[in-house]
C-alpha atoms as a PDB file:
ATOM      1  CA  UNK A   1       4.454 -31.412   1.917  1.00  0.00           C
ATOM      2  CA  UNK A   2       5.243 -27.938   1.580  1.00  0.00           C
ATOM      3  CA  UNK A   3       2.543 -25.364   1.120  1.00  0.00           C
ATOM      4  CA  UNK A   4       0.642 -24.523  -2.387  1.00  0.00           C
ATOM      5  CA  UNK A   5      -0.069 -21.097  -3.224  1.00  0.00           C
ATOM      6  CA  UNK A   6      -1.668 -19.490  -6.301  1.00  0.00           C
ATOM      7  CA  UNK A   7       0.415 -17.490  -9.207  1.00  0.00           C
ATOM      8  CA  UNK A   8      -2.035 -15.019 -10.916  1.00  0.00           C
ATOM      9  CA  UNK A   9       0.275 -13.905 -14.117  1.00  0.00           C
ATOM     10  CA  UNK A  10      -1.426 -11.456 -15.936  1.00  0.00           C
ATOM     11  CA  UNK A  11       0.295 -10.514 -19.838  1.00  0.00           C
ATOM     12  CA  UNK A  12      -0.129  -7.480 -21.970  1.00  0.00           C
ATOM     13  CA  UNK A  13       1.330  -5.613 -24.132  1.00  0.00           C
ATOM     14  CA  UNK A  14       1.570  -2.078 -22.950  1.00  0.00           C
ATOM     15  CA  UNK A  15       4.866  -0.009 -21.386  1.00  0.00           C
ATOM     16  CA  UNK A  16       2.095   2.834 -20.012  1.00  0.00           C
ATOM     17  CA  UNK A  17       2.635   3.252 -16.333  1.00  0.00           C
ATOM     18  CA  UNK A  18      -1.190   3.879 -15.802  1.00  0.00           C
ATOM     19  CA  UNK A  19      -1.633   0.582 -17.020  1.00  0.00           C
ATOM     20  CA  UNK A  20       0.720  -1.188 -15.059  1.00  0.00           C
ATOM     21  CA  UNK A  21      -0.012   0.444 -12.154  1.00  0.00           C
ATOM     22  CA  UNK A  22      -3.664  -0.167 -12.476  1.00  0.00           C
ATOM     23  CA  UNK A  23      -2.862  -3.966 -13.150  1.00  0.00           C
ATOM     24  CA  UNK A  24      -0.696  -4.222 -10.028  1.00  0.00           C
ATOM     25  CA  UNK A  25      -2.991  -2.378  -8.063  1.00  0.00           C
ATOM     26  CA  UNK A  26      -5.716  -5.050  -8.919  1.00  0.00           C
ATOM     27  CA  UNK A  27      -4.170  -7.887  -8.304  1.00  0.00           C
ATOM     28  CA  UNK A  28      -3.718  -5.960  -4.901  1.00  0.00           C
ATOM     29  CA  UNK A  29      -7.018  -5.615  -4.376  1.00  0.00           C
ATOM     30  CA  UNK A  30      -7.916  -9.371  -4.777  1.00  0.00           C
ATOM     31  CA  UNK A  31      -5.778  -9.949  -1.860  1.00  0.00           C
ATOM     32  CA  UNK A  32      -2.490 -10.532  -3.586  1.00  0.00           C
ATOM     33  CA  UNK A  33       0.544 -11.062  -0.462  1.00  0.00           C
ATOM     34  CA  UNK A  34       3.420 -10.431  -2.882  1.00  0.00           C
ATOM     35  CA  UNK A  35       3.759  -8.984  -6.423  1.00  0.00           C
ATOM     36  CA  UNK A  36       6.658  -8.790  -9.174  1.00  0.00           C
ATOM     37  CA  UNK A  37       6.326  -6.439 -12.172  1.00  0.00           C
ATOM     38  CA  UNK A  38       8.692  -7.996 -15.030  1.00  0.00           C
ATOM     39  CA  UNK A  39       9.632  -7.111 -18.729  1.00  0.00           C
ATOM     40  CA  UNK A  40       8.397  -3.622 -18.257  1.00  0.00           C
ATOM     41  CA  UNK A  41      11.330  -1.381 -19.372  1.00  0.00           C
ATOM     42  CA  UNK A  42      10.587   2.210 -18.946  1.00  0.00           C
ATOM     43  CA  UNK A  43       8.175   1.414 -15.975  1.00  0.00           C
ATOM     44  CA  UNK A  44      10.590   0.245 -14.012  1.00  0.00           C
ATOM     45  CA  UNK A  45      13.630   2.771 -14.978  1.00  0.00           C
ATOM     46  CA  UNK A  46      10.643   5.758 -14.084  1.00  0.00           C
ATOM     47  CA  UNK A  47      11.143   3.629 -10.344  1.00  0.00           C
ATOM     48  CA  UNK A  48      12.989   5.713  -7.675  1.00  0.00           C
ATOM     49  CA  UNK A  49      16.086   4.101  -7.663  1.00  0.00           C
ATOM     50  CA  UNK A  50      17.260   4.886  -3.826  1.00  0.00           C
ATOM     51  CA  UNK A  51      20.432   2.640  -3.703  1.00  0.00           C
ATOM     52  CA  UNK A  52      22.557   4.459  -6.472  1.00  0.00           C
ATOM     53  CA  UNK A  53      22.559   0.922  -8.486  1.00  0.00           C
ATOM     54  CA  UNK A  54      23.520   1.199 -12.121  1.00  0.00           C
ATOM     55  CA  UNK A  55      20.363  -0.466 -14.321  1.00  0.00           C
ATOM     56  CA  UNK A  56      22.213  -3.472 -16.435  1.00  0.00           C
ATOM     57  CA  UNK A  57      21.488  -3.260 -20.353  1.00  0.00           C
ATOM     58  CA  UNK A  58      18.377  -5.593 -21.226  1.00  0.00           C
ATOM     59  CA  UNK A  59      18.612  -7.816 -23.814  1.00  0.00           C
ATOM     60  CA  UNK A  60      16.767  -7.861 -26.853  1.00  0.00           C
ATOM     61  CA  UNK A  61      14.202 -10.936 -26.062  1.00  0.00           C
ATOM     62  CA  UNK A  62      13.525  -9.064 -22.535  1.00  0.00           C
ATOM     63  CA  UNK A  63      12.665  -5.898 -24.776  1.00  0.00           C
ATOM     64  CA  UNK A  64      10.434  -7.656 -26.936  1.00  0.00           C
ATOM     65  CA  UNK A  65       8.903  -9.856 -24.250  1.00  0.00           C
ATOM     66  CA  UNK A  66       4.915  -8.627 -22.837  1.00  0.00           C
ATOM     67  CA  UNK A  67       4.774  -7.111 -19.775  1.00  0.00           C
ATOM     68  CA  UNK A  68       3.924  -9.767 -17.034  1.00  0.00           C
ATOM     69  CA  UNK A  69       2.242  -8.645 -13.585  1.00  0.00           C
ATOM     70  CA  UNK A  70       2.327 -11.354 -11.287  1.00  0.00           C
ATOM     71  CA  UNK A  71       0.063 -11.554  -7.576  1.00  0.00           C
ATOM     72  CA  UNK A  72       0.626 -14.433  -5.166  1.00  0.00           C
ATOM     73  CA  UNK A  73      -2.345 -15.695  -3.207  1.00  0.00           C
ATOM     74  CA  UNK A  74      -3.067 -18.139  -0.318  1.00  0.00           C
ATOM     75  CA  UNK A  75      -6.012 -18.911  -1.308  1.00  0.00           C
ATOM     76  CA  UNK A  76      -8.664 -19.252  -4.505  1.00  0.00           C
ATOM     77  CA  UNK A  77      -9.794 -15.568  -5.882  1.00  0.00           C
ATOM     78  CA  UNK A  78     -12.555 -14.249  -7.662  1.00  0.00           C
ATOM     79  CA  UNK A  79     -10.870 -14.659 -11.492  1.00  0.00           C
ATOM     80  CA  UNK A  80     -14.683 -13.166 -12.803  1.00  0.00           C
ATOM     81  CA  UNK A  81     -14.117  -9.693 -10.791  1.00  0.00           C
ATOM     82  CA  UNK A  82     -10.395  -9.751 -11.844  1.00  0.00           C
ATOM     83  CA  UNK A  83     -11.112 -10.064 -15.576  1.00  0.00           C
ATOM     84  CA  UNK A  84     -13.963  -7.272 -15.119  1.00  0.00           C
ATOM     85  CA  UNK A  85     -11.559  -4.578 -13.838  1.00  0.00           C
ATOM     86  CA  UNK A  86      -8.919  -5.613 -16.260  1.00  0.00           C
ATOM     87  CA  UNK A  87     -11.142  -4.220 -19.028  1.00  0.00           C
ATOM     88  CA  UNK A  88     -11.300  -1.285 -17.461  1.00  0.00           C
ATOM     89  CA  UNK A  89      -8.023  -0.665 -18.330  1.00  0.00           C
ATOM     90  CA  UNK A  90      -7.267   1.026 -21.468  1.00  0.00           C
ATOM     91  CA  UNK A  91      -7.680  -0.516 -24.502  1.00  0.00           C
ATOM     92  CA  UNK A  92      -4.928  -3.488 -23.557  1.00  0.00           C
ATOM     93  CA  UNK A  93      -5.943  -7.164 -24.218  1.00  0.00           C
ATOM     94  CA  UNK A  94      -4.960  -9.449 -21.070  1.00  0.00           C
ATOM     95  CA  UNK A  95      -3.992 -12.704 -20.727  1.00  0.00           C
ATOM     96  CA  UNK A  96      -4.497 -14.358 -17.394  1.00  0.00           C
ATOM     97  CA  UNK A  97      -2.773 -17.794 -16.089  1.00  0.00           C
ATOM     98  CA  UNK A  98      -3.299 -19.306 -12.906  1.00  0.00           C
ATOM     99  CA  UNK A  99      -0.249 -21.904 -11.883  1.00  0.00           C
ATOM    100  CA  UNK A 100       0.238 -23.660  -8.466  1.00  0.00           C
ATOM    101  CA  UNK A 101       3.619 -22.935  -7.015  1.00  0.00           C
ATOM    102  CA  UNK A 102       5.439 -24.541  -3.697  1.00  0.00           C
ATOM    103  CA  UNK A 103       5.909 -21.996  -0.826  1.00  0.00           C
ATOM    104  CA  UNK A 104       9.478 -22.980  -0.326  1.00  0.00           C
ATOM    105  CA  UNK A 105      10.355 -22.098  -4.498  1.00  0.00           C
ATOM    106  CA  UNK A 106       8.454 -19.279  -4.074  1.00  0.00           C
ATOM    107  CA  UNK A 107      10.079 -17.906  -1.233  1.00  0.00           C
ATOM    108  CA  UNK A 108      13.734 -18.235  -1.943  1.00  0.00           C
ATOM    109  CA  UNK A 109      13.214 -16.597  -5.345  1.00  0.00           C
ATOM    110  CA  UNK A 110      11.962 -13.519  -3.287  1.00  0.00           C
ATOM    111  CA  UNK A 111      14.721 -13.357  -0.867  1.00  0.00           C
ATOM    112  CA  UNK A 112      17.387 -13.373  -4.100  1.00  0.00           C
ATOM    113  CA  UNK A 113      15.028 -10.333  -6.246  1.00  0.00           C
ATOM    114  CA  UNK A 114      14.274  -7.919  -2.761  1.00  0.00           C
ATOM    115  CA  UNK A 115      16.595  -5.796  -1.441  1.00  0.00           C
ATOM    116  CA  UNK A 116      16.118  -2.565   1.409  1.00  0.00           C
ATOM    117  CA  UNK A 117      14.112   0.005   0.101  1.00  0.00           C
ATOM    118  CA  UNK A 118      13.643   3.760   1.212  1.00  0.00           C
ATOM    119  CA  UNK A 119      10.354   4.561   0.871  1.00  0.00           C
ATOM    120  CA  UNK A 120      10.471   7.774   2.445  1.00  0.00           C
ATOM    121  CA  UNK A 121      12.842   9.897   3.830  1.00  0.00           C
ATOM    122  CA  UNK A 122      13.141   8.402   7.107  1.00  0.00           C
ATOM    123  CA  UNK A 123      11.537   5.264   6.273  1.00  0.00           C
ATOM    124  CA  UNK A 124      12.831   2.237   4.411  1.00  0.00           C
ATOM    125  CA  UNK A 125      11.338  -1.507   4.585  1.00  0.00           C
ATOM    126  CA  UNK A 126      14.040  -3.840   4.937  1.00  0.00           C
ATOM    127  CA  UNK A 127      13.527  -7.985   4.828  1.00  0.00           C
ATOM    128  CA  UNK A 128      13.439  -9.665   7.749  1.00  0.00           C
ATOM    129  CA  UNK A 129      16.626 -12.090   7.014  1.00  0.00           C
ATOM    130  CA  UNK A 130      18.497  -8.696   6.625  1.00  0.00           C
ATOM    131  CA  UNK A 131      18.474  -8.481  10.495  1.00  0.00           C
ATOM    132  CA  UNK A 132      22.234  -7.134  10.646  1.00  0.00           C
ATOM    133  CA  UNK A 133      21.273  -3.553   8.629  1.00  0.00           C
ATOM    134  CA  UNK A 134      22.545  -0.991  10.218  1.00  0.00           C
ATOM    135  CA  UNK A 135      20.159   1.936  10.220  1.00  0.00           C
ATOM    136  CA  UNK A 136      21.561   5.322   9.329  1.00  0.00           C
ATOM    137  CA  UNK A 137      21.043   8.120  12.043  1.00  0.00           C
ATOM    138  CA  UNK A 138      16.824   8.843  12.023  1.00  0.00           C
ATOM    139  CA  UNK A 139      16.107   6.506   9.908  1.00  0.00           C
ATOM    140  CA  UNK A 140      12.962   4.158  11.049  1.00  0.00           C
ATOM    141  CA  UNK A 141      12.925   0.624   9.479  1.00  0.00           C
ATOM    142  CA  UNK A 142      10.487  -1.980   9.406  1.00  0.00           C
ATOM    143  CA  UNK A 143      11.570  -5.550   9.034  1.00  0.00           C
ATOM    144  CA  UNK A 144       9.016  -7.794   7.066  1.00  0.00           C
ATOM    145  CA  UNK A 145       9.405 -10.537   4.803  1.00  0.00           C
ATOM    146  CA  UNK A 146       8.212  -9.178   1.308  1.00  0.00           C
ATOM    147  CA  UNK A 147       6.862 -12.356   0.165  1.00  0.00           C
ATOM    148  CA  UNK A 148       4.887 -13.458   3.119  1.00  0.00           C
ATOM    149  CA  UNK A 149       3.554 -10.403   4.779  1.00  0.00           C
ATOM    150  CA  UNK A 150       2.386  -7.326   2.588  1.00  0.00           C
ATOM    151  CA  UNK A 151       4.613  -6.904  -0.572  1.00  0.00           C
ATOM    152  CA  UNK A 152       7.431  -4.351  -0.982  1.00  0.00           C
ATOM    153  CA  UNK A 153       5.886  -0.936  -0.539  1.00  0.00           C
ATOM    154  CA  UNK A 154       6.792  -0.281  -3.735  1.00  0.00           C
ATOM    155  CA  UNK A 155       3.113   0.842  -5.394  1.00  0.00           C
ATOM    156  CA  UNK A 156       3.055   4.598  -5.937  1.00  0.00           C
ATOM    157  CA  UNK A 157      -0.187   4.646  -3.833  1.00  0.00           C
ATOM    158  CA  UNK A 158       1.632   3.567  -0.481  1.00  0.00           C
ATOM    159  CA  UNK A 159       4.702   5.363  -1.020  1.00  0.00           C
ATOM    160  CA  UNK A 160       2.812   9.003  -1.119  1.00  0.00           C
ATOM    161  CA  UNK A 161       0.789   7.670   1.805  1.00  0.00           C
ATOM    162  CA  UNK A 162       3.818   6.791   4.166  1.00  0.00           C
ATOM    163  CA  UNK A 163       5.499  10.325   2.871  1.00  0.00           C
ATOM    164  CA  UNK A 164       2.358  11.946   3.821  1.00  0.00           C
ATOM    165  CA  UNK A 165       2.226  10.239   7.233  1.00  0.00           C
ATOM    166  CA  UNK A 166       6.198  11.136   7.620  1.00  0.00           C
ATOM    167  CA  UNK A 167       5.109  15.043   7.056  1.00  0.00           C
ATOM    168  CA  UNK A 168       2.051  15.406   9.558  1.00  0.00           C
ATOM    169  CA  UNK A 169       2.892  12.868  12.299  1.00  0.00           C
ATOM    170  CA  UNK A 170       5.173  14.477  15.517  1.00  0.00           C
ATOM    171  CA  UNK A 171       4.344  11.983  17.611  1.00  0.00           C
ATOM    172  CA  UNK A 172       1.484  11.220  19.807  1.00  0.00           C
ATOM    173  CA  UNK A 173      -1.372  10.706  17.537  1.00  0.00           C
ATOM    174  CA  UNK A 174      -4.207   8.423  17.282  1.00  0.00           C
ATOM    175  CA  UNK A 175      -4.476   7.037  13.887  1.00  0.00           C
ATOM    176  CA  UNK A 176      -7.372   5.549  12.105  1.00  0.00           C
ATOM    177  CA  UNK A 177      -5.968   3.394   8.814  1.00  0.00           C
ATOM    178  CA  UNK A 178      -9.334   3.128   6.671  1.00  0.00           C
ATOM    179  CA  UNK A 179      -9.004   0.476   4.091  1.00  0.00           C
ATOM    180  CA  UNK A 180      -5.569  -1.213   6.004  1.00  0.00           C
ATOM    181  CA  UNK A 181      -5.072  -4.272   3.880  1.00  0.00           C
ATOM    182  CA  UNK A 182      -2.387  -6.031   5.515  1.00  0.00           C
ATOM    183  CA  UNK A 183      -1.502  -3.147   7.999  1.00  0.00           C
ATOM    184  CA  UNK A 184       1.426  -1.731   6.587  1.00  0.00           C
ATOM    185  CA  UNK A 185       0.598   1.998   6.911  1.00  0.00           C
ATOM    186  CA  UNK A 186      -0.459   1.676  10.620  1.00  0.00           C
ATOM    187  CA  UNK A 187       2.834   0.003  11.207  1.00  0.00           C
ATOM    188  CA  UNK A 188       4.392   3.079   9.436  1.00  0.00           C
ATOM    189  CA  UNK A 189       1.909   5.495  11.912  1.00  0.00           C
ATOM    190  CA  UNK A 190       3.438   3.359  14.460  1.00  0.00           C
ATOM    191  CA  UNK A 191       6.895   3.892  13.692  1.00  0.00           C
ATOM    192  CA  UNK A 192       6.340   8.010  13.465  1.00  0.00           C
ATOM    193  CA  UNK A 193       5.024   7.724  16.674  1.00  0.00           C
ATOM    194  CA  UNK A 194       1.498   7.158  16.858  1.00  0.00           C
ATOM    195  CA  UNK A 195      -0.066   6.560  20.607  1.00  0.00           C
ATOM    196  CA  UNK A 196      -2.954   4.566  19.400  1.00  0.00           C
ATOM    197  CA  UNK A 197      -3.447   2.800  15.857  1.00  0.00           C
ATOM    198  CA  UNK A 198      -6.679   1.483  14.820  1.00  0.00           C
ATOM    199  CA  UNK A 199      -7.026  -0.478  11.335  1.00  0.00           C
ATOM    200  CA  UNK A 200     -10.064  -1.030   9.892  1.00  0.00           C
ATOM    201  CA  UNK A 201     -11.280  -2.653   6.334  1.00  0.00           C
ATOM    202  CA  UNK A 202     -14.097  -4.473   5.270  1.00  0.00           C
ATOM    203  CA  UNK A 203     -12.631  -7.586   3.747  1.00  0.00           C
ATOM    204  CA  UNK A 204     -11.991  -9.979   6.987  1.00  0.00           C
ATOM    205  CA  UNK A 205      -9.159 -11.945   5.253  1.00  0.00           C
ATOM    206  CA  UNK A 206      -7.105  -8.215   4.767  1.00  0.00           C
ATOM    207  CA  UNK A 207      -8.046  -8.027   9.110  1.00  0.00           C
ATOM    208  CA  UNK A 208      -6.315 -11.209   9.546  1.00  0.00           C
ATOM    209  CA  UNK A 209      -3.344 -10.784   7.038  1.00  0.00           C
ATOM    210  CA  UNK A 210      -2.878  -7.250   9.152  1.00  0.00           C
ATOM    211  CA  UNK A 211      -3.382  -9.469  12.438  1.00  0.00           C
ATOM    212  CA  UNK A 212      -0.174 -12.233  11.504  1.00  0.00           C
ATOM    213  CA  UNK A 213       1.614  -8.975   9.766  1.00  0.00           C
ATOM    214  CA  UNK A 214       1.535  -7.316  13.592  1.00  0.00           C
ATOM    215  CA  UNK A 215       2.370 -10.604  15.178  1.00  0.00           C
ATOM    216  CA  UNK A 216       5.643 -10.244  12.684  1.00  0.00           C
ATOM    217  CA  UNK A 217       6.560  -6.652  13.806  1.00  0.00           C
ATOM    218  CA  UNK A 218       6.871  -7.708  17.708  1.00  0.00           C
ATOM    219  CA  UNK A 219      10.516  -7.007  17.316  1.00  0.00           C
ATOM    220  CA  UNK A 220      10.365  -3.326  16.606  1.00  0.00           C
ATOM    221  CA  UNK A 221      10.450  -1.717  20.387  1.00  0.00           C
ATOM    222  CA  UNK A 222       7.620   1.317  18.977  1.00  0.00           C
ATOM    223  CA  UNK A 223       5.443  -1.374  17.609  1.00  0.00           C
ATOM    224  CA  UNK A 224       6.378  -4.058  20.317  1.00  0.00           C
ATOM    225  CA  UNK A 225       4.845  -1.207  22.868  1.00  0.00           C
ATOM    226  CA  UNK A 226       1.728  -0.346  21.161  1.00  0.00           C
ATOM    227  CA  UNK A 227       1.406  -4.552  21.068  1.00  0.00           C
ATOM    228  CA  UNK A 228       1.624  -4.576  24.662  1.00  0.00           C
ATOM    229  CA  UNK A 229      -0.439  -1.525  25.791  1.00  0.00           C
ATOM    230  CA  UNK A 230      -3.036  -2.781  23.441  1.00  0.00           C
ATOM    231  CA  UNK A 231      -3.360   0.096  21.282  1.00  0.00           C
ATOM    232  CA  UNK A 232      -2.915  -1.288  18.279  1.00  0.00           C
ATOM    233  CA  UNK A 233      -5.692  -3.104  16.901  1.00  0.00           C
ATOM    234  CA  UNK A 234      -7.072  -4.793  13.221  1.00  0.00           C
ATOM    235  CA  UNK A 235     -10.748  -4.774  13.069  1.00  0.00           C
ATOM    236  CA  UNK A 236     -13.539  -5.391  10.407  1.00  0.00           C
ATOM    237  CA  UNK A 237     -15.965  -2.907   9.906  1.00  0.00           C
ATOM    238  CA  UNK A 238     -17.322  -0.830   6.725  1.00  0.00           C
ATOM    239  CA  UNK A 239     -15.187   2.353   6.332  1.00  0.00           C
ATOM    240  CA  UNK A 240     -15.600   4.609   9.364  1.00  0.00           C
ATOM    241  CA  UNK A 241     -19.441   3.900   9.661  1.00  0.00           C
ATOM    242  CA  UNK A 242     -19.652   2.992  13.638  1.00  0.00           C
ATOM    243  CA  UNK A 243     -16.611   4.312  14.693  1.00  0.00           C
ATOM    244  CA  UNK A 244     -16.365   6.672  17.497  1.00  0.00           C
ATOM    245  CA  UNK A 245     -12.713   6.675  17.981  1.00  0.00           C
ATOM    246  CA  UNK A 246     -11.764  10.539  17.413  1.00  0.00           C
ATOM    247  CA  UNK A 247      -8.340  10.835  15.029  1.00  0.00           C
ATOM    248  CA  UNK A 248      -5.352  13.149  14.843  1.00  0.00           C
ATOM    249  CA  UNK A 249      -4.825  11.651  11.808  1.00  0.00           C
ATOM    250  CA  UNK A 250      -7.101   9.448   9.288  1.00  0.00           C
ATOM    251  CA  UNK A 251      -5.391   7.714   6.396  1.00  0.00           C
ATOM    252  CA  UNK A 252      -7.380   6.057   3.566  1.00  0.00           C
ATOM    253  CA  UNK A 253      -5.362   4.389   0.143  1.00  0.00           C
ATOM    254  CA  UNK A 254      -8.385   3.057  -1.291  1.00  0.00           C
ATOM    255  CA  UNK A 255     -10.626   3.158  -4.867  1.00  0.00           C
ATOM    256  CA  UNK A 256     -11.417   6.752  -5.135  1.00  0.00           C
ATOM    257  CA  UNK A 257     -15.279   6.007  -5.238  1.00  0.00           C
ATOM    258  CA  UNK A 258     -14.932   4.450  -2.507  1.00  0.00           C
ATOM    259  CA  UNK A 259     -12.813   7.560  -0.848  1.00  0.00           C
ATOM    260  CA  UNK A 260     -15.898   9.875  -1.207  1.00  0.00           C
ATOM    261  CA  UNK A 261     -17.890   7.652   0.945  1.00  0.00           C
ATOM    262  CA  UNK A 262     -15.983   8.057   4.135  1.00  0.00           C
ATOM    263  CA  UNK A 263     -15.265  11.799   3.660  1.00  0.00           C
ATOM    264  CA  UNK A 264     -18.443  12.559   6.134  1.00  0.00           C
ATOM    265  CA  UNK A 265     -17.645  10.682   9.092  1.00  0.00           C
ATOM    266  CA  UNK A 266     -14.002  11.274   8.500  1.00  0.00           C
ATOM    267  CA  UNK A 267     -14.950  15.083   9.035  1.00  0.00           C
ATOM    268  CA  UNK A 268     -16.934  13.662  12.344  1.00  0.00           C
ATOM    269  CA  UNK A 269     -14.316  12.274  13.817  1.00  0.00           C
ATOM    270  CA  UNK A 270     -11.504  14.358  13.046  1.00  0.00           C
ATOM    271  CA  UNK A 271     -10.084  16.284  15.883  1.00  0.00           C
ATOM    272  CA  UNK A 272      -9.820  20.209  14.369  1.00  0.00           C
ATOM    273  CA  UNK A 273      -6.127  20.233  13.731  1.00  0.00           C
ATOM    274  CA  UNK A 274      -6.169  16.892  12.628  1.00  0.00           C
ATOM    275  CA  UNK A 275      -4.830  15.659   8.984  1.00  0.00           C
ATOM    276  CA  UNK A 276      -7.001  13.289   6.069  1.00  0.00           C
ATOM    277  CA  UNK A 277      -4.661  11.802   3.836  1.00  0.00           C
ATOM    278  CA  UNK A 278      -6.038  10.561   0.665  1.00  0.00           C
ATOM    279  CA  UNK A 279      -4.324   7.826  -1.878  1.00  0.00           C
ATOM    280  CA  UNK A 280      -4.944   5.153  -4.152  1.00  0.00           C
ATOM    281  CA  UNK A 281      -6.266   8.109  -6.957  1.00  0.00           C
ATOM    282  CA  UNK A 282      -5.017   7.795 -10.454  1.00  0.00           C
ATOM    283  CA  UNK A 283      -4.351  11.452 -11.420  1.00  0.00           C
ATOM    284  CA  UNK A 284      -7.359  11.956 -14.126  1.00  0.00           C
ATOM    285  CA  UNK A 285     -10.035  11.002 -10.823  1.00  0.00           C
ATOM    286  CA  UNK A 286      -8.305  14.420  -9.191  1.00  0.00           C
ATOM    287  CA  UNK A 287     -10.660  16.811 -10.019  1.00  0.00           C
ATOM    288  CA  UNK A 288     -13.657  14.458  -8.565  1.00  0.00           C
ATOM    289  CA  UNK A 289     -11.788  13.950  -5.415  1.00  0.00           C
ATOM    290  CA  UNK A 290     -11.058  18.017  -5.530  1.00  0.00           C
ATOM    291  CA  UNK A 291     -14.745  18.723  -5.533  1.00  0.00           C
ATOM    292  CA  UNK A 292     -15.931  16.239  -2.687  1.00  0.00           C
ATOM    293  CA  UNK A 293     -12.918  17.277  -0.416  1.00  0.00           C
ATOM    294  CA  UNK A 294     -15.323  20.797  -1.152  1.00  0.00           C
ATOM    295  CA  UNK A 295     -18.592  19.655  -1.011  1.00  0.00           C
ATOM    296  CA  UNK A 296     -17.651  17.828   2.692  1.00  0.00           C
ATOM    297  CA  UNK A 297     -15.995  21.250   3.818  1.00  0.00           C
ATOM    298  CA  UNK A 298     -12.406  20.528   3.557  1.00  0.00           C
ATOM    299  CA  UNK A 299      -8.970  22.041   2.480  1.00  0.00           C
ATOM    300  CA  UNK A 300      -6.274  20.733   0.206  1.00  0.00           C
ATOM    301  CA  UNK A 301      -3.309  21.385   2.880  1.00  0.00           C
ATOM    302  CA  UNK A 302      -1.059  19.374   0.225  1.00  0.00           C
ATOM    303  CA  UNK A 303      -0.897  17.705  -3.139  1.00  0.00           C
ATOM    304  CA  UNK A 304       1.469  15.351  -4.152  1.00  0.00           C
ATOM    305  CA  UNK A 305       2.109  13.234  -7.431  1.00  0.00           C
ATOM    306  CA  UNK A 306       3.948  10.154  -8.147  1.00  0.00           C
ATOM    307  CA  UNK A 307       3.718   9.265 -11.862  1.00  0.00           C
ATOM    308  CA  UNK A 308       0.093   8.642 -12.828  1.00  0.00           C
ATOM    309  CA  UNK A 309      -0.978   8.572  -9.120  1.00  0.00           C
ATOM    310  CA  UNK A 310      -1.505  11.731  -6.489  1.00  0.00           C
ATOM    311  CA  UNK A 311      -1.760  12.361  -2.698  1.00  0.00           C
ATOM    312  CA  UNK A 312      -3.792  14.525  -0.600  1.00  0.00           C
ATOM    313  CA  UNK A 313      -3.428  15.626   2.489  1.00  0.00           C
ATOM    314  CA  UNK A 314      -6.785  17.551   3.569  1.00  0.00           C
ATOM    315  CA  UNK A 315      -8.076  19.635   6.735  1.00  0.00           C
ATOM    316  CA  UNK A 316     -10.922  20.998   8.154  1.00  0.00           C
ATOM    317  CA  UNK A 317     -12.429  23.730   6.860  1.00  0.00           C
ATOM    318  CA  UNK A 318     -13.409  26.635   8.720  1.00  0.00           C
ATOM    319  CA  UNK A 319     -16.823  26.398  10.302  1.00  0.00           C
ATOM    320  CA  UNK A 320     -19.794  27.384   8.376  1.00  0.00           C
END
């Protein structure tokens, strides 16, 4: 009997990318391992088109039809939590179905709708039965497969966050990935070069999605050598409270509450010409974000915005 997962389809009537975003990013949060954003016309034409594919015209029932964001689980989730951050969004009314789908249906609709995408400018996350793409010269790829491991890479939040790794990393660094989920930005430290990769997050069923998601990656010689000189590891622990592993480079795409609470042992444990990179903040949270990276004695090196969503890449301040 083939495997039973849960479809979380949430339906509302609103073409504001905040509000998508926000519902995606959600559904995320509860542990989603794939996502589709449908009837959302003007959302998804505002989506980097990397490819150089001409958008078809939408019919008329498709441009009338509610937006639909959909999450695909493993297991049960917390529906009560979901609805409560739902209503934190906007003024939209949501409707929220729950349907048991087949694993095998499931995945063959994702291998027809994903295709190679270029997250960065070096980067681009590629499926896994794809495994005759021919990289272009400098160009690092991961292979995954979209709908098992950790979605597309396609949410705002991690696509600033892998650009900001792709600016500060050279090669050699020891990364700590605050918040990893399923892993996929310390597989992209690991493809820039990292020396030593340590993901950490408090929810122990993100540690062992980011656990299977490295098992996945054994074929990609950077990652395959971290793997085997043991410097690459998933663990579960509250933000950065414990660690003593100093950092080159800390990345955190988390709830921007949430940010603030790390921002004093991240300043600990950063080495002095090390980099803080800061996602997962919708844009109108930016000035309460501006005025911790402050208060904790730290520099906006870089600012960067992707629709309703913005990036920061932070340093040490001088010494007091």
């Amino acid at each position: 009997m083939d495997k039973v997962w849960k479809e979380i389809k949430v339906t509302f009537d609103s073409l504001q990318t905040v509000d998508i975003d926000l519902v995606n990013y959600y559904l995320n949060e509860a542990g989603a391992v794939g996502n589709e954003i449908k009837y959302a016309q003007g959302y998804l034409e505002n989506h980097p088109n990397l490819f150089g594919e001409i958008p078809e015209e939408l019919p008329e029932d498709y441009l009338n039809h509610p937006v639909e964001v959909i999450g695909y689980y493993e297991s049960e989730i917390d529906l009560e939590k979901l609805e409560e951050q739902l209503k934190t969004v906007g003024t939209v009314d949501f409707k929220i179905e729950v349907v048991d789908i087949e694993f095998e249906n499931w995945h063959e609709n994702w291998m027809q709708y994903y295709k190679p995408e270029r997250i960065s400018r070096f980067l681009s996350i590629v499926p896994e039965w794809q495994d005759n793409y021919e990289a272009a010269p400098f160009e690092q790829v991961i292979f995954m497969d979209p709908g098992v491991a950790f979605g597309t890479g396609n949410h705002p939040t991690t696509r600033l966050s892998a650009q900001a790794l792709e600016m500060v990393m050279q090669g050699g660094e020891t990364v700590l990935d605050v918040g990893t989920g399923t892993g996929i930005l310390s597989f992209i430290a690991s493809v820039f070069g990292a020396k030593e990769v340590l993901g950490l997050d408090f929810d122990p069923q993100a540690v062992n999605a980011a656990i299977n998601n490295l098992n996945a990656q054994k074929n990609h010689e950077m990652i395959r050598h971290l793997i085997d000189a043991q410097k690459i590891r998933f663990i579960e622990n509250d933000l950065l409270k414990g660690i003593d592993q100093k950092a080159d480079v800390i990345v955190a795409n988390i709830l921007p509450h949430i940010l603030v609470d790390l921002f004093s042992d991240a300043h600990k444990l950063l080495n002095d010409n090390g980099y803080l990179i800061l996602g997962g903040i919708l844009n109108e949270k930016a000035s309460f974000i501006e005025e911790a990276i402050e208060t904790y004695n730290f520099e906006i090196y870089q600012k960067t915005q992707m629709r309703e969503w913005v990036n920061y890449i932070v340093v040490k301040g001088d010494a007091d």
